[in-house]
PDB file of N, CA and C in Angstrom:
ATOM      1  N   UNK A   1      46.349  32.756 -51.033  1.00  0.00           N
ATOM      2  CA  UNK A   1      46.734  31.358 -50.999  1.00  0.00           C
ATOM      3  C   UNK A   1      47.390  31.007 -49.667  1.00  0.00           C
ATOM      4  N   UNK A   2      48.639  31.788 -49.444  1.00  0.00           N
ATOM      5  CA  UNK A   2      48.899  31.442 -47.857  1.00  0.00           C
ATOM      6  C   UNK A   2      48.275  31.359 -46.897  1.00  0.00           C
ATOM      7  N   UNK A   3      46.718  33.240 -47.077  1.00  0.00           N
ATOM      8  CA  UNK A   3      46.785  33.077 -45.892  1.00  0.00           C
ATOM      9  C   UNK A   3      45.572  31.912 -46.155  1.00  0.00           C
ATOM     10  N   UNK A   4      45.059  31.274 -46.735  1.00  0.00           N
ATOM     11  CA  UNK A   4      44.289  29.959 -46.695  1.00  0.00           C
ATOM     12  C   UNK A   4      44.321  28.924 -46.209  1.00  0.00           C
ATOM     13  N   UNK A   5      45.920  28.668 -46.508  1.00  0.00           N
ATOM     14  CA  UNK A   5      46.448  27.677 -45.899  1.00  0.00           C
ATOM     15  C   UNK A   5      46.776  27.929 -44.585  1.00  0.00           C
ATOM     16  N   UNK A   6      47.158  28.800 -43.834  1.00  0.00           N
ATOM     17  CA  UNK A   6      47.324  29.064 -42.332  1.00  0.00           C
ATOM     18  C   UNK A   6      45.967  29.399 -41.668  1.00  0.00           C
ATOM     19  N   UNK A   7      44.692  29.525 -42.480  1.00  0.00           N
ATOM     20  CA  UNK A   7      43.622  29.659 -41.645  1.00  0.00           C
ATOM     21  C   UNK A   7      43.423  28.058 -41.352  1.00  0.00           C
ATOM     22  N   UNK A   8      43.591  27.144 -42.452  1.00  0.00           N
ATOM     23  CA  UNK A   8      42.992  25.627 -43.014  1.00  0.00           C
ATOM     24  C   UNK A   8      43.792  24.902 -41.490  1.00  0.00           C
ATOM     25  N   UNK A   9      45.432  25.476 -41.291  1.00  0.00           N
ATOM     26  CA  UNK A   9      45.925  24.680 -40.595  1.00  0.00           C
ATOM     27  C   UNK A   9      45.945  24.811 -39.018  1.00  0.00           C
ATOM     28  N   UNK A  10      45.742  26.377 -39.052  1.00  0.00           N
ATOM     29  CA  UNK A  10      45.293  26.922 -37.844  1.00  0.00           C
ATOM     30  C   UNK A  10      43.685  26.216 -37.274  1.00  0.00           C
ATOM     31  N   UNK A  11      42.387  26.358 -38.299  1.00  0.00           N
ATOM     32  CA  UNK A  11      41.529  25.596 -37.734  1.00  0.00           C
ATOM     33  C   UNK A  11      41.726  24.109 -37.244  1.00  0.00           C
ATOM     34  N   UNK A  12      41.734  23.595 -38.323  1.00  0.00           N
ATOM     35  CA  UNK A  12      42.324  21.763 -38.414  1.00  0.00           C
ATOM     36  C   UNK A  12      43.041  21.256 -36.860  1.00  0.00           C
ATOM     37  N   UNK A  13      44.095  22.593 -36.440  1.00  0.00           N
ATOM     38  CA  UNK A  13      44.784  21.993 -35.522  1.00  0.00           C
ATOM     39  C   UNK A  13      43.876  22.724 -34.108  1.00  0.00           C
ATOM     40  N   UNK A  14      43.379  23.005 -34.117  1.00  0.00           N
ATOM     41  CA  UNK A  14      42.690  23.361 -33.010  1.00  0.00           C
ATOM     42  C   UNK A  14      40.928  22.598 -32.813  1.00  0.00           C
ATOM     43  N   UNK A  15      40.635  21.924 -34.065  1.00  0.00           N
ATOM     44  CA  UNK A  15      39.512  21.202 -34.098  1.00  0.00           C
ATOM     45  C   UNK A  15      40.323  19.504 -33.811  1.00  0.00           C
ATOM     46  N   UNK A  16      41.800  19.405 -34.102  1.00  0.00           N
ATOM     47  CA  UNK A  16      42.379  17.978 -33.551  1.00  0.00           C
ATOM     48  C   UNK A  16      42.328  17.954 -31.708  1.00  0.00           C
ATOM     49  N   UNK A  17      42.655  19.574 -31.592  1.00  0.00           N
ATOM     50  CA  UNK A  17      43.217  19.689 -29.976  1.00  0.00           C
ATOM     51  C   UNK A  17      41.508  19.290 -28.951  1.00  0.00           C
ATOM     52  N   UNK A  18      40.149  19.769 -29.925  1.00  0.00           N
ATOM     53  CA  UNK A  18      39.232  19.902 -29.478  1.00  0.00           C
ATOM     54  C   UNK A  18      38.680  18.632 -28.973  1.00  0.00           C
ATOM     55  N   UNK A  19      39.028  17.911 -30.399  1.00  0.00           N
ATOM     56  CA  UNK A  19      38.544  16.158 -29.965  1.00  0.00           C
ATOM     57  C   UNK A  19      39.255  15.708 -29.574  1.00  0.00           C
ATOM     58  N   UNK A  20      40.540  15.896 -28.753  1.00  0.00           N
ATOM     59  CA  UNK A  20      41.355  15.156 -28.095  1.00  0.00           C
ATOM     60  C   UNK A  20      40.862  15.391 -26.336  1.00  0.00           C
ATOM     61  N   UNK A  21      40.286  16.534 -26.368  1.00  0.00           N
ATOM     62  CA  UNK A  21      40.073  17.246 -24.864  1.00  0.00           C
ATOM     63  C   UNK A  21      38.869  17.790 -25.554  1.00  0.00           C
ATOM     64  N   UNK A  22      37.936  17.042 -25.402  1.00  0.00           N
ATOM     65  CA  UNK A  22      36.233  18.038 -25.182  1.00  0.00           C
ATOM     66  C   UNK A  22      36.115  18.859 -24.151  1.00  0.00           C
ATOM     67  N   UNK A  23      36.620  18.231 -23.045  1.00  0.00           N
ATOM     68  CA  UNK A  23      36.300  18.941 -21.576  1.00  0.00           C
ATOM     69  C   UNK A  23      37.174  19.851 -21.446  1.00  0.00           C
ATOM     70  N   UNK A  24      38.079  20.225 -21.810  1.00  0.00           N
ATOM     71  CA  UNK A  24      38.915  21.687 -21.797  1.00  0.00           C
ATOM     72  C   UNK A  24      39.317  22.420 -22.658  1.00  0.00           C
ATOM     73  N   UNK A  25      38.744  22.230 -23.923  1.00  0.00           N
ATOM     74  CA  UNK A  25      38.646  23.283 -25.359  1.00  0.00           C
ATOM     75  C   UNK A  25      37.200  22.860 -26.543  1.00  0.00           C
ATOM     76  N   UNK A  26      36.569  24.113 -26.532  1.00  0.00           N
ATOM     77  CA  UNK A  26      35.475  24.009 -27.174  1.00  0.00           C
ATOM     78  C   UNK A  26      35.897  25.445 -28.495  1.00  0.00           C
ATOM     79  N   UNK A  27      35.353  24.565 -29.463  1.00  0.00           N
ATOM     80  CA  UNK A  27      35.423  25.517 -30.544  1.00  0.00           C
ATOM     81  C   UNK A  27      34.079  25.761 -31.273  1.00  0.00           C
ATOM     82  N   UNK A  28      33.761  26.693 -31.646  1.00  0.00           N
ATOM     83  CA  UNK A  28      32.904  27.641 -32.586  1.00  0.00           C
ATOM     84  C   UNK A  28      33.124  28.211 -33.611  1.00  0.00           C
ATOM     85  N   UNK A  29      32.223  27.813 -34.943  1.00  0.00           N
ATOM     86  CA  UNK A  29      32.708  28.262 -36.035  1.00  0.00           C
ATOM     87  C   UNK A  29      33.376  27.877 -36.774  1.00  0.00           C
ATOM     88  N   UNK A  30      34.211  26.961 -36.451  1.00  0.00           N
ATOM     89  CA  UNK A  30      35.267  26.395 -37.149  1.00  0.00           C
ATOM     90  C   UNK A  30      34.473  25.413 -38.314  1.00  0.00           C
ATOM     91  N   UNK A  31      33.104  25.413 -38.631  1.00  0.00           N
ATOM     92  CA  UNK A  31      32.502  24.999 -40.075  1.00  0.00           C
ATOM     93  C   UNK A  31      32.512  25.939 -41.016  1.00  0.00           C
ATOM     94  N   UNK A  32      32.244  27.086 -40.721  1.00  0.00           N
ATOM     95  CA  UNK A  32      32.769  28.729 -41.132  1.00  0.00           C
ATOM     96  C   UNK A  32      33.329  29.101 -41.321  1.00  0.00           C
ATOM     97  N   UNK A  33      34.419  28.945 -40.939  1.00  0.00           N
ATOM     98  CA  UNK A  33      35.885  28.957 -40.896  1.00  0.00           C
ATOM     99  C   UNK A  33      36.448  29.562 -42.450  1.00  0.00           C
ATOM    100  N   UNK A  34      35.863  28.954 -43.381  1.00  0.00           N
ATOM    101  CA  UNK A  34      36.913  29.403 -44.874  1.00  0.00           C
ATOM    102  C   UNK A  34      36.131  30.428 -45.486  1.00  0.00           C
ATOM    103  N   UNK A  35      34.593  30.764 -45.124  1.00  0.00           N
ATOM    104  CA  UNK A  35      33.802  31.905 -45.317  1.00  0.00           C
ATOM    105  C   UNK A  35      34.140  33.106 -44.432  1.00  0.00           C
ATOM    106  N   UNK A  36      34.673  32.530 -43.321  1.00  0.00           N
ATOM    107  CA  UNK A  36      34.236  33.739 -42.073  1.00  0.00           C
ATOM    108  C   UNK A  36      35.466  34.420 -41.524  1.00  0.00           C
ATOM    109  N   UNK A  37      35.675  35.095 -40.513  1.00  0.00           N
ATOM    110  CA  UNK A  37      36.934  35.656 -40.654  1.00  0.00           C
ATOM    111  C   UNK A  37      36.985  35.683 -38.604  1.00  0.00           C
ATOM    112  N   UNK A  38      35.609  34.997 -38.448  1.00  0.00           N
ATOM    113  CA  UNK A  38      35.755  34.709 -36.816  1.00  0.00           C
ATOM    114  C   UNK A  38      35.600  33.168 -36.418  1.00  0.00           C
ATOM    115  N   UNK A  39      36.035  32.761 -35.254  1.00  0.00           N
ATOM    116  CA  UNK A  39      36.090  31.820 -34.607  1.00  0.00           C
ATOM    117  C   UNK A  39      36.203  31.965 -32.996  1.00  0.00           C
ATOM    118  N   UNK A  40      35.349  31.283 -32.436  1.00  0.00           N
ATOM    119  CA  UNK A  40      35.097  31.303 -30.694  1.00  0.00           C
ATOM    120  C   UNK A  40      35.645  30.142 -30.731  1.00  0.00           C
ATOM    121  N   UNK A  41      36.804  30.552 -29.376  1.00  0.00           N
ATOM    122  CA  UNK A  41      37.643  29.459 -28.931  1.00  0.00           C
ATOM    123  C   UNK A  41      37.554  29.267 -27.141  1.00  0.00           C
ATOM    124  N   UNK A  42      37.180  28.246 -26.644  1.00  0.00           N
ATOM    125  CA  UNK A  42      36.715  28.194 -25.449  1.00  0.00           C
ATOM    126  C   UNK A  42      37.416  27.562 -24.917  1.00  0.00           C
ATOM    127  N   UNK A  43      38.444  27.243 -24.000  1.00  0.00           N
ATOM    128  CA  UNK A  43      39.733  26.319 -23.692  1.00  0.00           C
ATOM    129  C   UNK A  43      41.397  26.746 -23.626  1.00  0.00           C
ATOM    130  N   UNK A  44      41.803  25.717 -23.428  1.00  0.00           N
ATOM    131  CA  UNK A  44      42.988  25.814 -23.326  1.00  0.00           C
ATOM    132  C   UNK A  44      43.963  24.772 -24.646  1.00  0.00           C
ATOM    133  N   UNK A  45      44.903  25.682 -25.372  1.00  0.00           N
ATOM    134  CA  UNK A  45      45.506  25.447 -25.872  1.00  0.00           C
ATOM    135  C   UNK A  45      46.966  25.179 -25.790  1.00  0.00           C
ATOM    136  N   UNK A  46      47.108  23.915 -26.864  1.00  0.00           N
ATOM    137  CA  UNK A  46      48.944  23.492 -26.948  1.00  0.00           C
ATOM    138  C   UNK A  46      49.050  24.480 -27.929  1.00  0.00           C
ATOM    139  N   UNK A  47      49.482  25.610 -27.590  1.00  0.00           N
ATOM    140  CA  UNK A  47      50.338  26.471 -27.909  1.00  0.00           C
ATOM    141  C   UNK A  47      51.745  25.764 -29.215  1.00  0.00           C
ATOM    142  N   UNK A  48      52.499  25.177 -28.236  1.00  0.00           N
ATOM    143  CA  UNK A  48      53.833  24.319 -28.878  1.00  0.00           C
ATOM    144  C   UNK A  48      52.961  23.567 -30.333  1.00  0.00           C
ATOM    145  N   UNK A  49      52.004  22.391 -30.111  1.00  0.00           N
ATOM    146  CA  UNK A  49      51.347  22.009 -31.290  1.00  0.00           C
ATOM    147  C   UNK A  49      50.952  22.639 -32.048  1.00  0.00           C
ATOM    148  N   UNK A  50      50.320  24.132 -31.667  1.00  0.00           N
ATOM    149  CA  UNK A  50      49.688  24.995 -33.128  1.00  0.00           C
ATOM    150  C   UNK A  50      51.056  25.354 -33.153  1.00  0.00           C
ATOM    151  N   UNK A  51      51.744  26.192 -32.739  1.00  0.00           N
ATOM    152  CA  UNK A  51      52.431  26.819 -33.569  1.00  0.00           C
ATOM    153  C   UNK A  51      53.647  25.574 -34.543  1.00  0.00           C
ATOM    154  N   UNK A  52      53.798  24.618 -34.226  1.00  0.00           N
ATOM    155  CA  UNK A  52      54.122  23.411 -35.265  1.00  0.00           C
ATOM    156  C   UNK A  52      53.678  23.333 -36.499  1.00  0.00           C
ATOM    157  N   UNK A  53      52.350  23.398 -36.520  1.00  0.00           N
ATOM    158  CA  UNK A  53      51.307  22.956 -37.394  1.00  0.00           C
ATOM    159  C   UNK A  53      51.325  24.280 -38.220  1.00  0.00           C
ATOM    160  N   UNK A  54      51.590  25.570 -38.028  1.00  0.00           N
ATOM    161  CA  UNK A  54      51.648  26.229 -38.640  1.00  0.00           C
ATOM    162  C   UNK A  54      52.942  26.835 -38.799  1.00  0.00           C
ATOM    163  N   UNK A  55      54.189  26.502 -38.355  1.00  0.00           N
ATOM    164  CA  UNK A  55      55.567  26.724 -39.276  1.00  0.00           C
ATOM    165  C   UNK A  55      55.164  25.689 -40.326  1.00  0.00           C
ATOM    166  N   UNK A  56      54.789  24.073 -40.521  1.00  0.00           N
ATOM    167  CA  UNK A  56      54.794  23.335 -41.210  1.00  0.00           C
ATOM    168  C   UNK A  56      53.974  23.459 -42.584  1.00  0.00           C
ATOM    169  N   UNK A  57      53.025  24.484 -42.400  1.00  0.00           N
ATOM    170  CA  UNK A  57      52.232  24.605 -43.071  1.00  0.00           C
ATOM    171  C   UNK A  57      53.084  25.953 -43.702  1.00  0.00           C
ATOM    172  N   UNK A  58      53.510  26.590 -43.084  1.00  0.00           N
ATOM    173  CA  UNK A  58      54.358  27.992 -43.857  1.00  0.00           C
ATOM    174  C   UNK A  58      56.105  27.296 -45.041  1.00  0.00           C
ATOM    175  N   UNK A  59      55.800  26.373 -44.121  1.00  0.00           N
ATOM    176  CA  UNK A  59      57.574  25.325 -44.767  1.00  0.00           C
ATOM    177  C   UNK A  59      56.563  24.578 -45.879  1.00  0.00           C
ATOM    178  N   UNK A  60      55.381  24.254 -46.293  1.00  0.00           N
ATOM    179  CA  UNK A  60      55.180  23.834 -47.286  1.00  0.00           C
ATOM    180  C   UNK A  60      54.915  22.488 -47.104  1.00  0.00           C
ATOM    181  N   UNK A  61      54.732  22.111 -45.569  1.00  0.00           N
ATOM    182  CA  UNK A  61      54.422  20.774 -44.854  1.00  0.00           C
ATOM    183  C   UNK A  61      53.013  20.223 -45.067  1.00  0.00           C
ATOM    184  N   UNK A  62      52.373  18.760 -44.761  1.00  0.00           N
ATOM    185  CA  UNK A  62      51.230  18.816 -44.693  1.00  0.00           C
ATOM    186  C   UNK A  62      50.392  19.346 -43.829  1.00  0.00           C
TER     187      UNK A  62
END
């Protein structure tokens, strides 16, 4: 169950970061994502935003 929810919020927030910046983070897999246990990540990440998104999601956040 947790780790579901930290895959759900971990993808989610890196498919928000993707369509915010096409041109400097591309993601793969992330339709796969709740079957699969890989994901290709091509870019640069807010670091500070995922890891938000996933204390919030460990605190029981949306």
């Amino acid at each position: 169950m947790l780790e579901e929810k930290l895959k759900e919020a971990i993808v989610g927030e890196l498919q928000r970061q993707a369509a915010d910046r096409p041109q400097s983070l591309k993601i793969q897999g992330a339709g796969d994502a709740q079957s699969s246990e890989e994901l290709t990540v091509n870019g640069n990440i807010d670091l500070g935003a995922l890891v938000m998104v996933v204390a919030g999601s460990v605190a029981g956040g949306p």
